[in-house]
C-alpha atoms as a PDB file:
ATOM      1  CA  UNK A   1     148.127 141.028  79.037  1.00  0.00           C
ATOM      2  CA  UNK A   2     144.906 140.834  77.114  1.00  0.00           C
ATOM      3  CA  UNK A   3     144.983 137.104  77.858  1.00  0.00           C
ATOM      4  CA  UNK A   4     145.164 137.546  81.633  1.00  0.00           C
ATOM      5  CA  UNK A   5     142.631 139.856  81.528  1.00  0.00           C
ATOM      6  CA  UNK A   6     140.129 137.628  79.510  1.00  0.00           C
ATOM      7  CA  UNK A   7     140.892 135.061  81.811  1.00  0.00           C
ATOM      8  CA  UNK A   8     140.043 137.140  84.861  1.00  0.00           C
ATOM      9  CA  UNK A   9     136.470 138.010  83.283  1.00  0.00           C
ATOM     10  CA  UNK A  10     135.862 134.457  82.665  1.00  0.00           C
ATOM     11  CA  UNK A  11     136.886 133.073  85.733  1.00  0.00           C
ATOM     12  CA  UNK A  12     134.492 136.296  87.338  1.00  0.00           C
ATOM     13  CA  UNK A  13     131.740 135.346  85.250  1.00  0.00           C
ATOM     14  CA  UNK A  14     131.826 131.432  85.775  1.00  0.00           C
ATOM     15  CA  UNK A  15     132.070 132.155  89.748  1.00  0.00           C
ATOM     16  CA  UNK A  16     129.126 134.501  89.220  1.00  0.00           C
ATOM     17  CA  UNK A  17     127.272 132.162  87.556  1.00  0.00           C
ATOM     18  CA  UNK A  18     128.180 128.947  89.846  1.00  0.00           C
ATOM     19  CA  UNK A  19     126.766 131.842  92.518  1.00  0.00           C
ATOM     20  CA  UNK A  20     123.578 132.495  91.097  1.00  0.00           C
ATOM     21  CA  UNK A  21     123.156 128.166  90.150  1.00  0.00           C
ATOM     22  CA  UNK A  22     123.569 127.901  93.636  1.00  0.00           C
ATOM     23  CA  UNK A  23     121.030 130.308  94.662  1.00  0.00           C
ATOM     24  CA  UNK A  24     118.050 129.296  92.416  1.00  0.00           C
ATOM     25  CA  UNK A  25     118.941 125.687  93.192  1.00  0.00           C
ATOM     26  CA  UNK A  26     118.264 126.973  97.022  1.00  0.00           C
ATOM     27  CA  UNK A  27     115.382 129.105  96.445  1.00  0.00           C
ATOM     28  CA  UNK A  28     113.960 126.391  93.576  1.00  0.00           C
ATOM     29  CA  UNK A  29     114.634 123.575  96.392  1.00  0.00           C
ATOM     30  CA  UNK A  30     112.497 125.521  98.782  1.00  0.00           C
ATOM     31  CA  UNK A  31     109.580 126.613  96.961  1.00  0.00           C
ATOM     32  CA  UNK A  32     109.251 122.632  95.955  1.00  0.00           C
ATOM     33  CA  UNK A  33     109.624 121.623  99.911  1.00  0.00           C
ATOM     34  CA  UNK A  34     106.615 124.448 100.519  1.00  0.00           C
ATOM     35  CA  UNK A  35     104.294 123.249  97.829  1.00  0.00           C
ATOM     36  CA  UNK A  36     104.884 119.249  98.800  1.00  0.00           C
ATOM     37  CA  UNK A  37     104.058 120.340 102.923  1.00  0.00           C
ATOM     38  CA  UNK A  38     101.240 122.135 101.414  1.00  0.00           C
ATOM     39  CA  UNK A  39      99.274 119.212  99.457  1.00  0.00           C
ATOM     40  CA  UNK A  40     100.730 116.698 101.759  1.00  0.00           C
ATOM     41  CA  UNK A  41      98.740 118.818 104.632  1.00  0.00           C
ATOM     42  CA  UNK A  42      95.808 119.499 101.507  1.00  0.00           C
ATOM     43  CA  UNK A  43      95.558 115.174 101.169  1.00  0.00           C
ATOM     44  CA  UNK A  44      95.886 114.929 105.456  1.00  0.00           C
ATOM     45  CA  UNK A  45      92.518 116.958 105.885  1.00  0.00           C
ATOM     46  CA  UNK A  46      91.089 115.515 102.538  1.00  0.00           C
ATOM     47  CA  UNK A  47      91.701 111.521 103.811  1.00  0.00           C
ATOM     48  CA  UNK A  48      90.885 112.485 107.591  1.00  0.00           C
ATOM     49  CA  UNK A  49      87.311 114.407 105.515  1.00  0.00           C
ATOM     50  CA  UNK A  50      86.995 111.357 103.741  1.00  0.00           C
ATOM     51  CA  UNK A  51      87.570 108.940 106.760  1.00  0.00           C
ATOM     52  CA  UNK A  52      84.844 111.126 108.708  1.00  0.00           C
ATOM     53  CA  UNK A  53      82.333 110.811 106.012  1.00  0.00           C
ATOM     54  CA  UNK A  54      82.430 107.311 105.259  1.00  0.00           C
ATOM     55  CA  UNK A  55      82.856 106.448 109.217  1.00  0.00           C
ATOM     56  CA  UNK A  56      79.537 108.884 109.837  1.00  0.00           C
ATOM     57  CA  UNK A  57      77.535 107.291 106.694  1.00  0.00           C
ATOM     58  CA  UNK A  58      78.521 103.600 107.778  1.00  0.00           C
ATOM     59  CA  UNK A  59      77.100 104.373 111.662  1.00  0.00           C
ATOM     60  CA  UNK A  60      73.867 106.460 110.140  1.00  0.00           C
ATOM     61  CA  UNK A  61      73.443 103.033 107.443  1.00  0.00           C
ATOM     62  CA  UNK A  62      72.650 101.129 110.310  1.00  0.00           C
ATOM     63  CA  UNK A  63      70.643 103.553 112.126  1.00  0.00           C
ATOM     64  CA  UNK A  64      67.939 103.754 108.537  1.00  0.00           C
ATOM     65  CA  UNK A  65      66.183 100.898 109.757  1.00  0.00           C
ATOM     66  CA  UNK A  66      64.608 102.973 112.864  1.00  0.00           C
ATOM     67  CA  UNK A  67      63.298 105.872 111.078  1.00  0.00           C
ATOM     68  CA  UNK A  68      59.959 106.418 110.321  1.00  0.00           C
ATOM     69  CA  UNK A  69      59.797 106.805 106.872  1.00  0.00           C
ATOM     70  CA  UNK A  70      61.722 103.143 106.083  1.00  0.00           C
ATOM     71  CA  UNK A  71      59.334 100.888 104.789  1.00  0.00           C
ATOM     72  CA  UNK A  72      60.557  97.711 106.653  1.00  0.00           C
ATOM     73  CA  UNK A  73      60.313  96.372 109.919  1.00  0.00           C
ATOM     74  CA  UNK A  74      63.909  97.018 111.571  1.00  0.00           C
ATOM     75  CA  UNK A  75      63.975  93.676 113.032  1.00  0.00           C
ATOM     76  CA  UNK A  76      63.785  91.984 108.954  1.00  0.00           C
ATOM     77  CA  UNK A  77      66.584  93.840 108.535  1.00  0.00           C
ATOM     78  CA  UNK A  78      70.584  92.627 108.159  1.00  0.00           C
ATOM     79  CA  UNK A  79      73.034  94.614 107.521  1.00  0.00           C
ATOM     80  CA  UNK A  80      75.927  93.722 105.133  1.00  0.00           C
ATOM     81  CA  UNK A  81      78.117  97.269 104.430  1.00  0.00           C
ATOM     82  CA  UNK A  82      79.338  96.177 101.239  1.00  0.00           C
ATOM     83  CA  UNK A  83      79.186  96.209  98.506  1.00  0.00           C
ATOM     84  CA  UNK A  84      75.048  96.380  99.843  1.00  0.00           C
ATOM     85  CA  UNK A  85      74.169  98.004 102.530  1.00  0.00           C
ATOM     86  CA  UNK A  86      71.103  96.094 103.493  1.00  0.00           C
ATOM     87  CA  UNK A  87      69.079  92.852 102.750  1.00  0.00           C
ATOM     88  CA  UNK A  88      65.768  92.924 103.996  1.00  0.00           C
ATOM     89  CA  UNK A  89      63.519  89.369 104.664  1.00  0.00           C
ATOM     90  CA  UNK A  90      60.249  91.115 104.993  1.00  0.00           C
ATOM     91  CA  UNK A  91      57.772  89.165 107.467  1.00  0.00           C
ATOM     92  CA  UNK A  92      60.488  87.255 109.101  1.00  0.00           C
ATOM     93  CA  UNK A  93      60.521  88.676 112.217  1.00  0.00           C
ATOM     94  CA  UNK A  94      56.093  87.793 111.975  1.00  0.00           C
ATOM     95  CA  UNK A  95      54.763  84.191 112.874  1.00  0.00           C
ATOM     96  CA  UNK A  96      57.689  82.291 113.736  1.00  0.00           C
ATOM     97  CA  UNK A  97      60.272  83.184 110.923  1.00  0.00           C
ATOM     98  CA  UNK A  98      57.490  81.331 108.189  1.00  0.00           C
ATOM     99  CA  UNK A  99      56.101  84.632 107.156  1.00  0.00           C
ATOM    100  CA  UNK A 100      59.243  86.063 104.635  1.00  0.00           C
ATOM    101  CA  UNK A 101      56.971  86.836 101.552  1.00  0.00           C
ATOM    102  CA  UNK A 102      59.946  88.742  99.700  1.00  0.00           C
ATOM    103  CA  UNK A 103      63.531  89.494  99.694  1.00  0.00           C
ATOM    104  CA  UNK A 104      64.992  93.021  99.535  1.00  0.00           C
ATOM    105  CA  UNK A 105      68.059  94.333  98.391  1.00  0.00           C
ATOM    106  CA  UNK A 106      68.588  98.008  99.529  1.00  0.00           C
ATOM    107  CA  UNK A 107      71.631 100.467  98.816  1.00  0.00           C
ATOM    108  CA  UNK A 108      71.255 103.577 101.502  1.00  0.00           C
ATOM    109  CA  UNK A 109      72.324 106.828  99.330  1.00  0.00           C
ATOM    110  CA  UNK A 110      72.458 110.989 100.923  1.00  0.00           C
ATOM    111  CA  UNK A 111      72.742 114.065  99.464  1.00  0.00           C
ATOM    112  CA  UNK A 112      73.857 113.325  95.242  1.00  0.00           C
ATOM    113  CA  UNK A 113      75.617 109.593  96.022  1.00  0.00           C
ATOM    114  CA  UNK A 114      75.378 107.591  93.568  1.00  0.00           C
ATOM    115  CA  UNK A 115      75.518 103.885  93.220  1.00  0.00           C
ATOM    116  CA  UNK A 116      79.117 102.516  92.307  1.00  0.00           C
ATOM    117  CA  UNK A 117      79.538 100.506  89.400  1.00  0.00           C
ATOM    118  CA  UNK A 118      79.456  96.928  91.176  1.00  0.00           C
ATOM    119  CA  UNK A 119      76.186  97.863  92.731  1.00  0.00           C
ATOM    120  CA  UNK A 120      74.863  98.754  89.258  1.00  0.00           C
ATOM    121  CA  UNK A 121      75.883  95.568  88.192  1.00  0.00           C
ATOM    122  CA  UNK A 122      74.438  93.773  91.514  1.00  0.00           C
ATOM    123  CA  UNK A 123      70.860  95.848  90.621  1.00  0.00           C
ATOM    124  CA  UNK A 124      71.338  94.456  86.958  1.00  0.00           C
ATOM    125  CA  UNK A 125      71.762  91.079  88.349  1.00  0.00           C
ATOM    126  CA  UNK A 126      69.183  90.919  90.700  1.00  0.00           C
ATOM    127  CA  UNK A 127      66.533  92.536  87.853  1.00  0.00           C
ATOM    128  CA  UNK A 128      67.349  89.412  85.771  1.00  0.00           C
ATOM    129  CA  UNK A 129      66.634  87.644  88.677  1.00  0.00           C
ATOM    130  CA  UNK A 130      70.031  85.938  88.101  1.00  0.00           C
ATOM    131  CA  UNK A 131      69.495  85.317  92.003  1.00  0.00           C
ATOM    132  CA  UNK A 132      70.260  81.500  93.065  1.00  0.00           C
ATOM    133  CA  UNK A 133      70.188  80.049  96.460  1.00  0.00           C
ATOM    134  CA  UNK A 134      73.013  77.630  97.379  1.00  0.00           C
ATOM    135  CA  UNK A 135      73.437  75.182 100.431  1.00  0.00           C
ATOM    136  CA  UNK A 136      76.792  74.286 101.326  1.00  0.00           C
ATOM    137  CA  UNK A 137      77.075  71.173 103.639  1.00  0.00           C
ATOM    138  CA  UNK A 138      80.141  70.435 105.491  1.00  0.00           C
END
């Protein structure tokens, strides 16, 4: 009698348990689905932010050249994107393209951008004047 009774208890208490796995698997299961929709929505507006950003600073890069404060005459002025933003062949657009008296390299930076670490190493390169110029015939 004892025995059937233990075995009742046991057989209660392992269903109540299975029960109560089952229901922190379910509520465990959903909190993890709610915090992934969350930062999958958080990394959404952070890549479309991001997009925005680097779209808006590409289209005002090209629109420097115009402003009154650039040092440059727009029309001496080509625009690369990357990894420089500009290259500047001051006096060409003066006395029939003869009139290019120096070369500028020029990185266009807002608010507390900094320089990555190829265009450090492009500065470095170009301070060493490790600058060559190459003509490839075909």
């Amino acid at each position: 009698m004892y025995l059937e009774i233990a075995l009742v208890i046991l057989a209660a208490v392992s269903v109540y348990l299975f029960l109560t796995n089952l229901e922190w698997k379910y509520k465990f299961g959903s909190l993890v689905k709610e915090r992934i929709e969350n930062e999958e929505q958080k990394i959404r507006e952070d890549a479309i932010s991001r997009s925005a950003r680097t779209l808006s600073g590409k289209t005002l890069e090209k629109l420097v050249p115009f402003l009154e404060k650039f040092n440059h005459d727009p029309h001496d002025v080509r625009w690369l994107g990357d990894p420089i933003d500009l290259v500047i062949f001051d006096g060409y657009s003066h006395n029939n393209h003869d009139g290019i008296d120096k070369i500028t390299f020029c990185e266009i930076k807002s608010g507390d951008s900094k320089i990555t670490a190829s265009q450090k190493k492009i500065k470095e390169i170009i301070e060493k004047k490790k600058v060559e110029w190459e003509e490839f015939k075909i």
